[in-house]
N, C-alpha and C. Protein backbone atom coordinates (compact mmCIF):
# COMPACT_ATOMS: atom_id res chain seq x y z
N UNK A 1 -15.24 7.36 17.33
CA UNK A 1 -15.70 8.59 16.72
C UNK A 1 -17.17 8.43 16.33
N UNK A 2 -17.70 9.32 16.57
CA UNK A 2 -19.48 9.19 16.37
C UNK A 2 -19.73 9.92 14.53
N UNK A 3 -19.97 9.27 13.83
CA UNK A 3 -20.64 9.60 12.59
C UNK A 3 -21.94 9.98 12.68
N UNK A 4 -21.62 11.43 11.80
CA UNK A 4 -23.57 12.21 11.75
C UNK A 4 -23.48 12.13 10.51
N UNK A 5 -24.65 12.48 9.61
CA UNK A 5 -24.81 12.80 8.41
C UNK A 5 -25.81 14.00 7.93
N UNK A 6 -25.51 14.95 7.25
CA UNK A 6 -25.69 16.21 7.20
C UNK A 6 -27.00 16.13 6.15
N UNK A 7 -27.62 17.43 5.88
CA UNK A 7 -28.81 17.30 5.22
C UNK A 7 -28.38 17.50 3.81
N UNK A 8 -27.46 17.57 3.06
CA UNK A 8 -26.88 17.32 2.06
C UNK A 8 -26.33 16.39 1.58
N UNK A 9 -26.03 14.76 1.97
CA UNK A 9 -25.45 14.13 1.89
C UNK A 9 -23.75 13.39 2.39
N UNK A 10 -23.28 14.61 2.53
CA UNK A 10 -22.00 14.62 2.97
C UNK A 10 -21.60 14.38 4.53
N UNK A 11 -21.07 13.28 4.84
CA UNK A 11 -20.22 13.38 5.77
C UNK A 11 -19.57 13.75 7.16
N UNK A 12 -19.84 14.18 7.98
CA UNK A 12 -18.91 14.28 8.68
C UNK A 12 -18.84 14.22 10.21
N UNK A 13 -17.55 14.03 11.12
CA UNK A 13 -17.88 13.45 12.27
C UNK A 13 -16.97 15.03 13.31
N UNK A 14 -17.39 14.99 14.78
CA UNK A 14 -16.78 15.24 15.40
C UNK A 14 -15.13 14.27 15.39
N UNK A 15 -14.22 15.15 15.71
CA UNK A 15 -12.84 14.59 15.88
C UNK A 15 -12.28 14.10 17.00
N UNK A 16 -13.10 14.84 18.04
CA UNK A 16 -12.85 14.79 19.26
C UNK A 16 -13.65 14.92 19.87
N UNK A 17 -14.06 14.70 21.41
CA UNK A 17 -15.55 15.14 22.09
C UNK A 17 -15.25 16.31 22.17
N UNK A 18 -14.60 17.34 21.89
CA UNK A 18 -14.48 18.85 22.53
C UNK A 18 -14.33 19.72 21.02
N UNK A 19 -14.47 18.61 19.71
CA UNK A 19 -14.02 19.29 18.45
C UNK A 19 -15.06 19.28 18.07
N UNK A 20 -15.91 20.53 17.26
CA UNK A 20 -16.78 20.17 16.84
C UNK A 20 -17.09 20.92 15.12
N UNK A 21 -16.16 20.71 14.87
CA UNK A 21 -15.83 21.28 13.83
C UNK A 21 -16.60 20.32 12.39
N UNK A 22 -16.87 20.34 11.88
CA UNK A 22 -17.64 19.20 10.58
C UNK A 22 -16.43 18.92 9.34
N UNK A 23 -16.61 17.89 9.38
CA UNK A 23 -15.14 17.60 8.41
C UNK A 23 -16.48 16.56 7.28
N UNK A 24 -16.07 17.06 5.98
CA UNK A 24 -16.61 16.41 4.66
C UNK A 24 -16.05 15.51 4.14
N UNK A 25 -16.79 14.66 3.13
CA UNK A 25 -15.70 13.58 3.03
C UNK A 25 -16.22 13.71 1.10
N UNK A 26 -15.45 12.90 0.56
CA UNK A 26 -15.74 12.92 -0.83
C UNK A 26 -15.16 11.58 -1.11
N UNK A 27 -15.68 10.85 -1.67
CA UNK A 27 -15.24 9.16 -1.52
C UNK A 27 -15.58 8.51 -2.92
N UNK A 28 -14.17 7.93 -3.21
CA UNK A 28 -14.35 7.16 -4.42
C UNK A 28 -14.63 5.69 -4.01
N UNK A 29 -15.96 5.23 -4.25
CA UNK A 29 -16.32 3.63 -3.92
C UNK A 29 -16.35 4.18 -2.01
N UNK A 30 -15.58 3.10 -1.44
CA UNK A 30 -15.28 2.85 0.22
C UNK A 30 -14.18 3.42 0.47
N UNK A 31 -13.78 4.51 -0.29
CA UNK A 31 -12.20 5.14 0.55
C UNK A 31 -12.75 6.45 0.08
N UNK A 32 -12.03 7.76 0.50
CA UNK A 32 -12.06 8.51 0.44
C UNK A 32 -10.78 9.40 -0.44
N UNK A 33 -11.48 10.32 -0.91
CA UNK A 33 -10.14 11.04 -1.57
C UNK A 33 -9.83 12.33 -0.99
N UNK A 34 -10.96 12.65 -0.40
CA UNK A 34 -10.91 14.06 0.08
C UNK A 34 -11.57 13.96 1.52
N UNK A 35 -11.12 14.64 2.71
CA UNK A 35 -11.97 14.70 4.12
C UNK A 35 -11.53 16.71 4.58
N UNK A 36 -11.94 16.95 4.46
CA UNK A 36 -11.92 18.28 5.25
C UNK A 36 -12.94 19.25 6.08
N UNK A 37 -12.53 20.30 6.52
CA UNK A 37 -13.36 21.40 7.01
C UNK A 37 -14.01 22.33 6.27
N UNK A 38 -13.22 22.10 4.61
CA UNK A 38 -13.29 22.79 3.96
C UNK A 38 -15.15 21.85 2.98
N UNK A 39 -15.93 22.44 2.72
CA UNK A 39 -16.55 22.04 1.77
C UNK A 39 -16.72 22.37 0.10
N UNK A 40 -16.55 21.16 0.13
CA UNK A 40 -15.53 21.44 -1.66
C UNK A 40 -17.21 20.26 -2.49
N UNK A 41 -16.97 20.99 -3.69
CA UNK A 41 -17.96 19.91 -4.76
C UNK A 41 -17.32 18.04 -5.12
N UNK A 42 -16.12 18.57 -5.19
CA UNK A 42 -15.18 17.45 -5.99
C UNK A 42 -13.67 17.83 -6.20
N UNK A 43 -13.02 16.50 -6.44
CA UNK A 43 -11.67 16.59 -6.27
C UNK A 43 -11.04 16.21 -7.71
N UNK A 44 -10.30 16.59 -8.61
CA UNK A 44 -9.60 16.32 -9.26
C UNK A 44 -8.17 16.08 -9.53
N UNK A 45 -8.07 14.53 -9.19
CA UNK A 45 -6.38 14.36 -9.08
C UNK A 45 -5.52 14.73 -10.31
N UNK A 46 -6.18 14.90 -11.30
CA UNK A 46 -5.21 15.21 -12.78
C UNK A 46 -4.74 16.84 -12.90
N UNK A 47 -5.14 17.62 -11.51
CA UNK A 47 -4.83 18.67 -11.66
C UNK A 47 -3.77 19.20 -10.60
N UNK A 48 -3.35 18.01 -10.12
CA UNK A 48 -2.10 17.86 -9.39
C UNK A 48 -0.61 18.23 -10.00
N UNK A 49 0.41 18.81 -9.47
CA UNK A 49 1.32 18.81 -10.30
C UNK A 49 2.17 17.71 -10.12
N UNK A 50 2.76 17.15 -11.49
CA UNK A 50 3.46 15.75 -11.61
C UNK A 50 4.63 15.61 -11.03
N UNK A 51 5.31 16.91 -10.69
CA UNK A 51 6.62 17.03 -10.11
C UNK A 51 6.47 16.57 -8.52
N UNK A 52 6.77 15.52 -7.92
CA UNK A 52 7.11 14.63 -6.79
C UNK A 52 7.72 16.03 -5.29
N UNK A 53 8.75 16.39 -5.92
CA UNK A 53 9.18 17.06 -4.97
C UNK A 53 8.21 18.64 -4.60
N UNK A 54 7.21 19.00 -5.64
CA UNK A 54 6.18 19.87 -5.78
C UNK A 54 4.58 19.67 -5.12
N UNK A 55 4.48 18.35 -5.38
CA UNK A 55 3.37 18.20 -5.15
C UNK A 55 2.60 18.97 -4.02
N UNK A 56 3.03 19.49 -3.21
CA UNK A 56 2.40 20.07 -1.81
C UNK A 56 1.88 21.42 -2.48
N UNK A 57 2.78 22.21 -3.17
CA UNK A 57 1.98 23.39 -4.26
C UNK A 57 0.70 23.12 -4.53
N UNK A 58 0.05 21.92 -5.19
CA UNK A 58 -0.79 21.93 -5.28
C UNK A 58 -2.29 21.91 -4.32
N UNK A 59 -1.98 21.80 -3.31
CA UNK A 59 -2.79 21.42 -1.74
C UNK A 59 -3.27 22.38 -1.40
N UNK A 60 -1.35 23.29 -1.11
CA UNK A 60 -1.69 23.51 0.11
C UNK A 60 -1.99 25.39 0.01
N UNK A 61 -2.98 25.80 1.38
CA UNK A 61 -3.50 26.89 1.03
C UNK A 61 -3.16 27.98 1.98
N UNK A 62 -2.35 28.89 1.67
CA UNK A 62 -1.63 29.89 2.27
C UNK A 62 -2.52 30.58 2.82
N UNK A 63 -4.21 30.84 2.76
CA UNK A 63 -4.68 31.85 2.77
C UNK A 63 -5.60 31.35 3.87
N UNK A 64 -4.86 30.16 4.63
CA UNK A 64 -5.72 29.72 5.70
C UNK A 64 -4.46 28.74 7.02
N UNK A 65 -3.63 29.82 6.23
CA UNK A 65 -2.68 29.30 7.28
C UNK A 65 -2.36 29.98 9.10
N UNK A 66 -3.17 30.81 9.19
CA UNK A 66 -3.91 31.41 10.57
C UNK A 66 -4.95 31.26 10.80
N UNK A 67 -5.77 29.95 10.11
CA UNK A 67 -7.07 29.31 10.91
C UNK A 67 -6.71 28.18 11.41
N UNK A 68 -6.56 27.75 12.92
CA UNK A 68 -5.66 26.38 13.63
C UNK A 68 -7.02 25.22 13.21
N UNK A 69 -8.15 25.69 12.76
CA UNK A 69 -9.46 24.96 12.64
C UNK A 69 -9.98 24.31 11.28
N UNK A 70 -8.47 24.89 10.11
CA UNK A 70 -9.03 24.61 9.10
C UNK A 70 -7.70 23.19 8.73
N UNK A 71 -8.52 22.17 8.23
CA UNK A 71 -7.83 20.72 7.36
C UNK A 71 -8.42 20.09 6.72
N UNK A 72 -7.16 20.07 6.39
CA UNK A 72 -7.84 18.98 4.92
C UNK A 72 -7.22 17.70 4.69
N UNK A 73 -7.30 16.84 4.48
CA UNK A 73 -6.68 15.96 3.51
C UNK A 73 -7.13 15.24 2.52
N UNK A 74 -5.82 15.47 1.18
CA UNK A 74 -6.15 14.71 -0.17
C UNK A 74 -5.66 13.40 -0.26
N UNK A 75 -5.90 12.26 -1.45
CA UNK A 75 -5.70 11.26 -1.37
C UNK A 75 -5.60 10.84 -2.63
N UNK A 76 -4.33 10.25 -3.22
CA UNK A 76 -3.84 10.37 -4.82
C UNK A 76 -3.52 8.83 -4.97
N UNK A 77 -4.43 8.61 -6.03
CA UNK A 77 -4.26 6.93 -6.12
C UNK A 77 -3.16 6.36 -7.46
N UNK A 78 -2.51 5.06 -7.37
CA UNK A 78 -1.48 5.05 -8.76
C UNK A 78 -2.47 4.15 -9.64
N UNK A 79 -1.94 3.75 -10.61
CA UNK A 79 -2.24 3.01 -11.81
C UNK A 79 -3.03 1.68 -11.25
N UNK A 80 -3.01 1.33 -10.27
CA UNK A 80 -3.62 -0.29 -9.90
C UNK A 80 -4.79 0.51 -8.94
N UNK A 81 -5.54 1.70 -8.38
CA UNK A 81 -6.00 2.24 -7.81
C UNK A 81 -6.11 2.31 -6.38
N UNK A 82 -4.52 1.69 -5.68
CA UNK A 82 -3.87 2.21 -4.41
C UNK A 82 -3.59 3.48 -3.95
N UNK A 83 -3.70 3.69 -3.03
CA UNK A 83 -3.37 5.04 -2.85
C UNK A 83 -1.98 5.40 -2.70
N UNK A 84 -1.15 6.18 -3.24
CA UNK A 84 0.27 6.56 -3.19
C UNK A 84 0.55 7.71 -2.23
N UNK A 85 -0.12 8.68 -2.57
CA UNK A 85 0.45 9.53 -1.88
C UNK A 85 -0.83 10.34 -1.12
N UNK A 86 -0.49 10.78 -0.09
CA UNK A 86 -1.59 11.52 0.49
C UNK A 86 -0.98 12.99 1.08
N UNK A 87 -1.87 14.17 1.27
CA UNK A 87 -1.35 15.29 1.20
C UNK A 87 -2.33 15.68 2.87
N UNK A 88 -1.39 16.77 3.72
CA UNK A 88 -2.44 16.32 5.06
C UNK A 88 -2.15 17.89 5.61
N UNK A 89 -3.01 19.16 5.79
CA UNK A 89 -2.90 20.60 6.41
C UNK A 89 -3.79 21.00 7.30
N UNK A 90 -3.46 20.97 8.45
CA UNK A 90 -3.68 22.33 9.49
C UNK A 90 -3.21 22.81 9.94
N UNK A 91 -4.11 24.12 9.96
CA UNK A 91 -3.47 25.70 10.23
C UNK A 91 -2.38 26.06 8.93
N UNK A 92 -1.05 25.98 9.47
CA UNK A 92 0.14 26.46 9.04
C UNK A 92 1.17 25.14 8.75
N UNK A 93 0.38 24.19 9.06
CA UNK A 93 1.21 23.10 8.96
C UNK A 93 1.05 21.83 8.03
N UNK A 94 2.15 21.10 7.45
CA UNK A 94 1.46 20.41 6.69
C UNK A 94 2.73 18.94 6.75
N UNK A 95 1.63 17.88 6.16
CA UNK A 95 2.24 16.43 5.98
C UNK A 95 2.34 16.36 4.53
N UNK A 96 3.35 15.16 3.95
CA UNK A 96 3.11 14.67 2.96
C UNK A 96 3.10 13.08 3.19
N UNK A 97 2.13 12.17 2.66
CA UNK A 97 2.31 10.55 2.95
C UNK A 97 3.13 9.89 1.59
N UNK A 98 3.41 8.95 2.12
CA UNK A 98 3.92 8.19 0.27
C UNK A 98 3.70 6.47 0.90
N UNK A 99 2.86 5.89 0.41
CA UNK A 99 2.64 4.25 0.42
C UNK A 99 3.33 3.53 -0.42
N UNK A 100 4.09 2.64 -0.22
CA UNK A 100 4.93 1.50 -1.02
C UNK A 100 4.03 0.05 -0.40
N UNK A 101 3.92 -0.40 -1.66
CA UNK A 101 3.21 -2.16 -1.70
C UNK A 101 4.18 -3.45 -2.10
N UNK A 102 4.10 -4.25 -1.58
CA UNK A 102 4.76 -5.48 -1.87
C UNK A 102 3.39 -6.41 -2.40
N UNK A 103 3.92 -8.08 -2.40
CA UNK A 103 2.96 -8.99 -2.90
C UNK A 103 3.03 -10.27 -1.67
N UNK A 104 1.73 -10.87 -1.85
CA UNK A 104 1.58 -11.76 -0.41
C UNK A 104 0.57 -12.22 -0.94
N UNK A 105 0.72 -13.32 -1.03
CA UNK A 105 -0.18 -14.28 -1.56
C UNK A 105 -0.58 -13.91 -2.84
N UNK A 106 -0.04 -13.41 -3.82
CA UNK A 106 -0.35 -13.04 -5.21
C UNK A 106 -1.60 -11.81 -4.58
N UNK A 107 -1.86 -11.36 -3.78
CA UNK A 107 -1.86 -9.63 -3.69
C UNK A 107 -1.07 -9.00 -3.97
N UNK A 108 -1.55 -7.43 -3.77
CA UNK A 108 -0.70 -6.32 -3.72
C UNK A 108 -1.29 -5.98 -1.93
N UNK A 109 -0.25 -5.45 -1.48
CA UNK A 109 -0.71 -5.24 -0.03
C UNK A 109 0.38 -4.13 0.41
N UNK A 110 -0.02 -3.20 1.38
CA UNK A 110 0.77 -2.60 1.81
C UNK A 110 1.91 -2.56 2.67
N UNK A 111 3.06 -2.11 2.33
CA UNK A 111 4.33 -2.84 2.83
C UNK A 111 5.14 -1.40 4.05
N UNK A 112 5.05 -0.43 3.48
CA UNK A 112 5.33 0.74 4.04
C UNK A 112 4.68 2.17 3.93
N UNK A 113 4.60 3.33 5.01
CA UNK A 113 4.23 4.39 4.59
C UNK A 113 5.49 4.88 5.44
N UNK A 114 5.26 6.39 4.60
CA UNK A 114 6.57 7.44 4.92
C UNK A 114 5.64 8.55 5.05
N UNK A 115 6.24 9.26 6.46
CA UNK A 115 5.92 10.78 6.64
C UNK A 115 6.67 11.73 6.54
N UNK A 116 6.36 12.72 5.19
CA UNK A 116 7.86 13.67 5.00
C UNK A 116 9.26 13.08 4.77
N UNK A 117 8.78 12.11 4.25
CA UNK A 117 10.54 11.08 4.03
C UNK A 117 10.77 9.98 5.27
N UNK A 118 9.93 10.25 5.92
CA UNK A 118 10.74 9.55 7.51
C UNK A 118 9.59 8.74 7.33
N UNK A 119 9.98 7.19 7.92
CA UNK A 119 9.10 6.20 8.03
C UNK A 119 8.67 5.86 9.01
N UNK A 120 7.19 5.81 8.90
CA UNK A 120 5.99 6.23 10.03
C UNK A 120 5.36 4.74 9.78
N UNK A 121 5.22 4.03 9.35
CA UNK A 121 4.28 2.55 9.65
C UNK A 121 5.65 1.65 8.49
N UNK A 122 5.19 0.42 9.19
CA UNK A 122 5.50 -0.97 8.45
C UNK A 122 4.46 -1.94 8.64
N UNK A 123 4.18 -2.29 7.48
CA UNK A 123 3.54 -3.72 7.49
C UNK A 123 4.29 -5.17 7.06
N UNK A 124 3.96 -5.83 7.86
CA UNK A 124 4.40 -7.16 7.55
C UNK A 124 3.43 -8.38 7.69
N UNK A 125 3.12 -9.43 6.93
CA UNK A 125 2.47 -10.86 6.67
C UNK A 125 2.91 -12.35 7.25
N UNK A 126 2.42 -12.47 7.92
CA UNK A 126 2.58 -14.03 8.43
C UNK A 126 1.57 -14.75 8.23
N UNK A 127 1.99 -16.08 7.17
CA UNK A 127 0.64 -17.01 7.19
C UNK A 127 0.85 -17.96 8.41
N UNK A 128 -0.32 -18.75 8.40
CA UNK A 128 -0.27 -19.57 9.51
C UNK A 128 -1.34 -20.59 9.30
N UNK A 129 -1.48 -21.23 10.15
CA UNK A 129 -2.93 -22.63 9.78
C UNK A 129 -4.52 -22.07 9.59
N UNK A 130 -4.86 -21.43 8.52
CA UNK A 130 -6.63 -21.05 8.36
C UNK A 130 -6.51 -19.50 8.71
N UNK A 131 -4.98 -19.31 8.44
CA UNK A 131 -5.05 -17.57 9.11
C UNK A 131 -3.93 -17.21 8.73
N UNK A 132 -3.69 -15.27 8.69
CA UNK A 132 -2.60 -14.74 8.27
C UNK A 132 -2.40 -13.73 9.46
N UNK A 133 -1.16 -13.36 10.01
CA UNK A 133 -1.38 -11.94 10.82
C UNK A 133 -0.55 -11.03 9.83
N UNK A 134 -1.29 -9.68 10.42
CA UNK A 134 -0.94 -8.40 9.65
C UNK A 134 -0.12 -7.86 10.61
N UNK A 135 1.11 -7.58 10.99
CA UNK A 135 1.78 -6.60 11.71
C UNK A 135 2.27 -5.50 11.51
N UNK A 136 1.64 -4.62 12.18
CA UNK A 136 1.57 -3.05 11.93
C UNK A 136 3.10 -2.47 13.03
N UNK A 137 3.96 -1.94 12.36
CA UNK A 137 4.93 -0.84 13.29
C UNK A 137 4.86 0.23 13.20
N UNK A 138 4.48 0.82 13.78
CA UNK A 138 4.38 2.39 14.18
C UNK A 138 5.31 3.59 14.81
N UNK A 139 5.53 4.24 13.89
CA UNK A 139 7.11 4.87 14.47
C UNK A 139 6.26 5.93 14.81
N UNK A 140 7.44 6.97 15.99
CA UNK A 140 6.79 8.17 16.62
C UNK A 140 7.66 9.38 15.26
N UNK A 141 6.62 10.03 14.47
CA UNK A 141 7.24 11.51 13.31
C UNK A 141 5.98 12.12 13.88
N UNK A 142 7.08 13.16 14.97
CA UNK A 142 5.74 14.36 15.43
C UNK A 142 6.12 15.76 14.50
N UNK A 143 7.21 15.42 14.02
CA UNK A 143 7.64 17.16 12.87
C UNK A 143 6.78 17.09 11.65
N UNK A 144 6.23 17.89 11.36
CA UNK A 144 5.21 18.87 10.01
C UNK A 144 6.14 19.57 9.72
N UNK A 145 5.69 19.80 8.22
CA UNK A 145 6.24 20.99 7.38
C UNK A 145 5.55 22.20 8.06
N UNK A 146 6.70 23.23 7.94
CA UNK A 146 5.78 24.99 7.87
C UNK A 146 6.82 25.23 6.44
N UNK A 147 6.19 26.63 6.06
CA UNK A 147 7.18 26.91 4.93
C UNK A 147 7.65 28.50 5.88
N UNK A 148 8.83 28.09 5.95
CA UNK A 148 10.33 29.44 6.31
C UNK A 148 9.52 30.71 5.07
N UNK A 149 10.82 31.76 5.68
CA UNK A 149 10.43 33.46 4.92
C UNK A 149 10.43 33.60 3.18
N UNK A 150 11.33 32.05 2.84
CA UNK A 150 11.38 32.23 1.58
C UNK A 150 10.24 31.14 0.85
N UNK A 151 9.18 30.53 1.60
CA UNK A 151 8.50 30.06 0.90
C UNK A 151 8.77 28.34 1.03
N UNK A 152 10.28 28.00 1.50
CA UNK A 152 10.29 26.27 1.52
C UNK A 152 9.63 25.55 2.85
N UNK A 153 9.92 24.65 2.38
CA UNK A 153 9.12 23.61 3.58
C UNK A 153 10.04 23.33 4.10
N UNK A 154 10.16 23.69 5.76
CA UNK A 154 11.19 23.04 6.74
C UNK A 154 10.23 22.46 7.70
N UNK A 155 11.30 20.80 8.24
CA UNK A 155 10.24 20.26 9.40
C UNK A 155 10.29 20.96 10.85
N UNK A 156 9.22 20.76 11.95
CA UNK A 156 9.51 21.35 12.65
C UNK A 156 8.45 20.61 13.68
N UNK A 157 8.97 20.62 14.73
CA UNK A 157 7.68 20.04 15.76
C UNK A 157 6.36 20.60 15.41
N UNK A 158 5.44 19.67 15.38
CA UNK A 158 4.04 19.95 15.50
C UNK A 158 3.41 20.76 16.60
N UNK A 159 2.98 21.54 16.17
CA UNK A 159 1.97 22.30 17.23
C UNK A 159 0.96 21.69 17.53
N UNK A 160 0.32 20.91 16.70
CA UNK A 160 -1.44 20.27 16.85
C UNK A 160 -0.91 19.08 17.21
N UNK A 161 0.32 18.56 18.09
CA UNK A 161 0.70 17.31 18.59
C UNK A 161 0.63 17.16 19.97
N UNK A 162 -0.49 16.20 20.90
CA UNK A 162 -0.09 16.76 22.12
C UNK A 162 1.30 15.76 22.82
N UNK A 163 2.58 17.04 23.13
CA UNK A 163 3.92 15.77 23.60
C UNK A 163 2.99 14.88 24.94
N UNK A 164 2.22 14.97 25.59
CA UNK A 164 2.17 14.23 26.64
C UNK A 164 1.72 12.49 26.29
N UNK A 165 0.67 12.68 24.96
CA UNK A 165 0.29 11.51 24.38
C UNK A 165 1.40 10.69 22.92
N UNK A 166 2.16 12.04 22.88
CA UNK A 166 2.97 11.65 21.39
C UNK A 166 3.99 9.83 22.36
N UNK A 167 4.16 8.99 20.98
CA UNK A 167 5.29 8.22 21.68
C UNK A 167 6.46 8.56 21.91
N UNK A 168 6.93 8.53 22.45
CA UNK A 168 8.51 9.14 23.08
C UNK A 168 10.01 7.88 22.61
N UNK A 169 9.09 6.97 22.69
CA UNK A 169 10.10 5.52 22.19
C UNK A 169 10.36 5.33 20.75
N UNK A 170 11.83 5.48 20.41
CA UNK A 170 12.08 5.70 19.17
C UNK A 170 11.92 4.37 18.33
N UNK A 171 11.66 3.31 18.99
CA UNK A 171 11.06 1.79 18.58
C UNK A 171 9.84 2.36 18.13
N UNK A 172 9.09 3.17 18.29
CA UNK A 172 7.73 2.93 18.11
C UNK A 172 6.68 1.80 18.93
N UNK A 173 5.21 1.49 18.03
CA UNK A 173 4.94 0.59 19.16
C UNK A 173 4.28 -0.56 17.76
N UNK A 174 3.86 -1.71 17.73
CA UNK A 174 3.67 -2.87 17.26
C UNK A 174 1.79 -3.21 17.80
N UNK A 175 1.26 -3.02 16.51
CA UNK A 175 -0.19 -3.51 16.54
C UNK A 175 -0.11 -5.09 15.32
N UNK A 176 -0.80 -6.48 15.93
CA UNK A 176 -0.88 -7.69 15.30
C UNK A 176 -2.31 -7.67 14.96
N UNK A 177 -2.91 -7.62 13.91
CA UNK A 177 -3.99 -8.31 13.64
C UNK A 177 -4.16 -9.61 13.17
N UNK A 178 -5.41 -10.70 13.69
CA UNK A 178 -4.96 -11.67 12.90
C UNK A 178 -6.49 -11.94 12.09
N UNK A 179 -6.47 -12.44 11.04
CA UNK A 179 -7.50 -12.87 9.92
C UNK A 179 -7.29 -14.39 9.81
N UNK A 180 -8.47 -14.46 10.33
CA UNK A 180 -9.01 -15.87 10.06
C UNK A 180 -9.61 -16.38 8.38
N UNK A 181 -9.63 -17.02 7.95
CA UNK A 181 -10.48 -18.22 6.86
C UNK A 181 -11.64 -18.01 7.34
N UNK A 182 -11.40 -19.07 8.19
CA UNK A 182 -12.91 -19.39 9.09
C UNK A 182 -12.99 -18.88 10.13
N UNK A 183 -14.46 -18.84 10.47
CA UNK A 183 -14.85 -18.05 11.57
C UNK A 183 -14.92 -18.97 12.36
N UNK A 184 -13.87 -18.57 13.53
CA UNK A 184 -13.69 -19.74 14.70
C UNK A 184 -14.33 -18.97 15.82
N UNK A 185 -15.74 -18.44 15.75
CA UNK A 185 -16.04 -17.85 17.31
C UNK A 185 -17.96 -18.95 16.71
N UNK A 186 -17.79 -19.35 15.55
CA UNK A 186 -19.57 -20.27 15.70
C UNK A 186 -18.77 -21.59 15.25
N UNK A 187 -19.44 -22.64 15.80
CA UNK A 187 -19.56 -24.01 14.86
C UNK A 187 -19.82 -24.24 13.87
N UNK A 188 -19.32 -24.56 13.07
CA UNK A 188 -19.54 -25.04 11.56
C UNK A 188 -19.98 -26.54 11.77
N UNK A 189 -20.47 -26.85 10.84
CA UNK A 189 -21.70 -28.26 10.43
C UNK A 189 -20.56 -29.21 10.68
N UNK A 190 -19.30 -29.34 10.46
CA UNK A 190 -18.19 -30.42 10.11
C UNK A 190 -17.57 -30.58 11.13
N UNK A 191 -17.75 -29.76 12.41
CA UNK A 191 -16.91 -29.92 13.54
C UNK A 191 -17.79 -30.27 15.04
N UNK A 192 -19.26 -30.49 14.50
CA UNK A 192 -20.03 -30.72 15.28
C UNK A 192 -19.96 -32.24 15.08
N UNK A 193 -19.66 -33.38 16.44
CA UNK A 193 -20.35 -34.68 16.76
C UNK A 193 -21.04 -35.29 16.97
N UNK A 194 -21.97 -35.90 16.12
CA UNK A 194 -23.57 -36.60 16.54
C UNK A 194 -22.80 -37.78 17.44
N UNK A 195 -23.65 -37.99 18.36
CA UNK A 195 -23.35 -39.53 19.50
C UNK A 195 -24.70 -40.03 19.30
């Protein structure tokens, strides 16, 4: 993705080579809390509602639910300043995220995310000699919320999904990263042999 930066300060990239829509970003430190189409001043998470099964009330915006061009997503951090839950709309359609953390090596690290209840990534930790791998699982959840005649959220295939690229394998698919200690692509002083 190619990053521009606007004459205001803010943010934002094409999505696609054929999208050219400007998406803003609003960022606490190196993460973001807010990215949209929408340009907003600032985000306030304390004005969220506390009710779990509600939370999307607070997001999401009816009055742009026949623009396929307009999204947003919010980003709600807990008490250790992880992110928990994330809130995700275009057009007429919408996500909810929820992150669960475990501990690894006396971290906190991320252990699972859920889309709409259904679980969409796993992480898992392997140490090893001067290195750890991160293994990422990736499940295929192509259904979004719309909200039905009375206002609830039912899932439903995505429209902004294309099936030809979606995964079709209900395994999902498996990304390994691995993290080194040391940087094993230069020589270090201790592994070099004078003769």
């Amino acid at each position: 993705m190619q990053f521009e930066t606007s004459y205001d300060g803010n943010f934002y990239y094409a999505q696609k080579k054929e999208d050219n829509r400007k998406l803003y970003f609003i960022n606490d430190g190196l993460n973001p809390v807010y990215r949209g189409t929408e340009k907003i001043e600032s985000f306030s998470p304390d004005k969220v509602s506390p009710d779990p099964k509600n939370k999307y009330l607070s997001f999401y915006r009816s009055d742009k639910e026949n623009d396929p061009d307009y999204e947003v997503r919010y980003y709600l951090k807990d008490k250790n300043g992880d992110v928990a839950y994330s809130f995700h709309q275009r057009g007429n359609e919408f996500d909810e995220y929820t992150y669960e953390y475990t501990e690894h090596n006396y971290d906190r690290v991320l252990s699972s995310v859920y889309k709409n209840d259904i679980l969409f990534e796993e992480y898992q930790y392997f140490d090893g000699d001067e290195s750890y791998k991160q293994v990422i699982s990736q499940y295929s959840v192509n259904e979004s919320y719309r909200l039905d005649k009375k206002r609830h959220p039912v899932l439903k295939s995505s429209a902004f999904s294309d099936p030809q690229k979606a995964c079709s394998c209900n395994e999902g698919y498996m990304t390994v990263i691995e993290f080194w200690n040391k940087n094993k692509c230069t020589r270090q002083m201790d592994d070099i042999i004078l003769e």
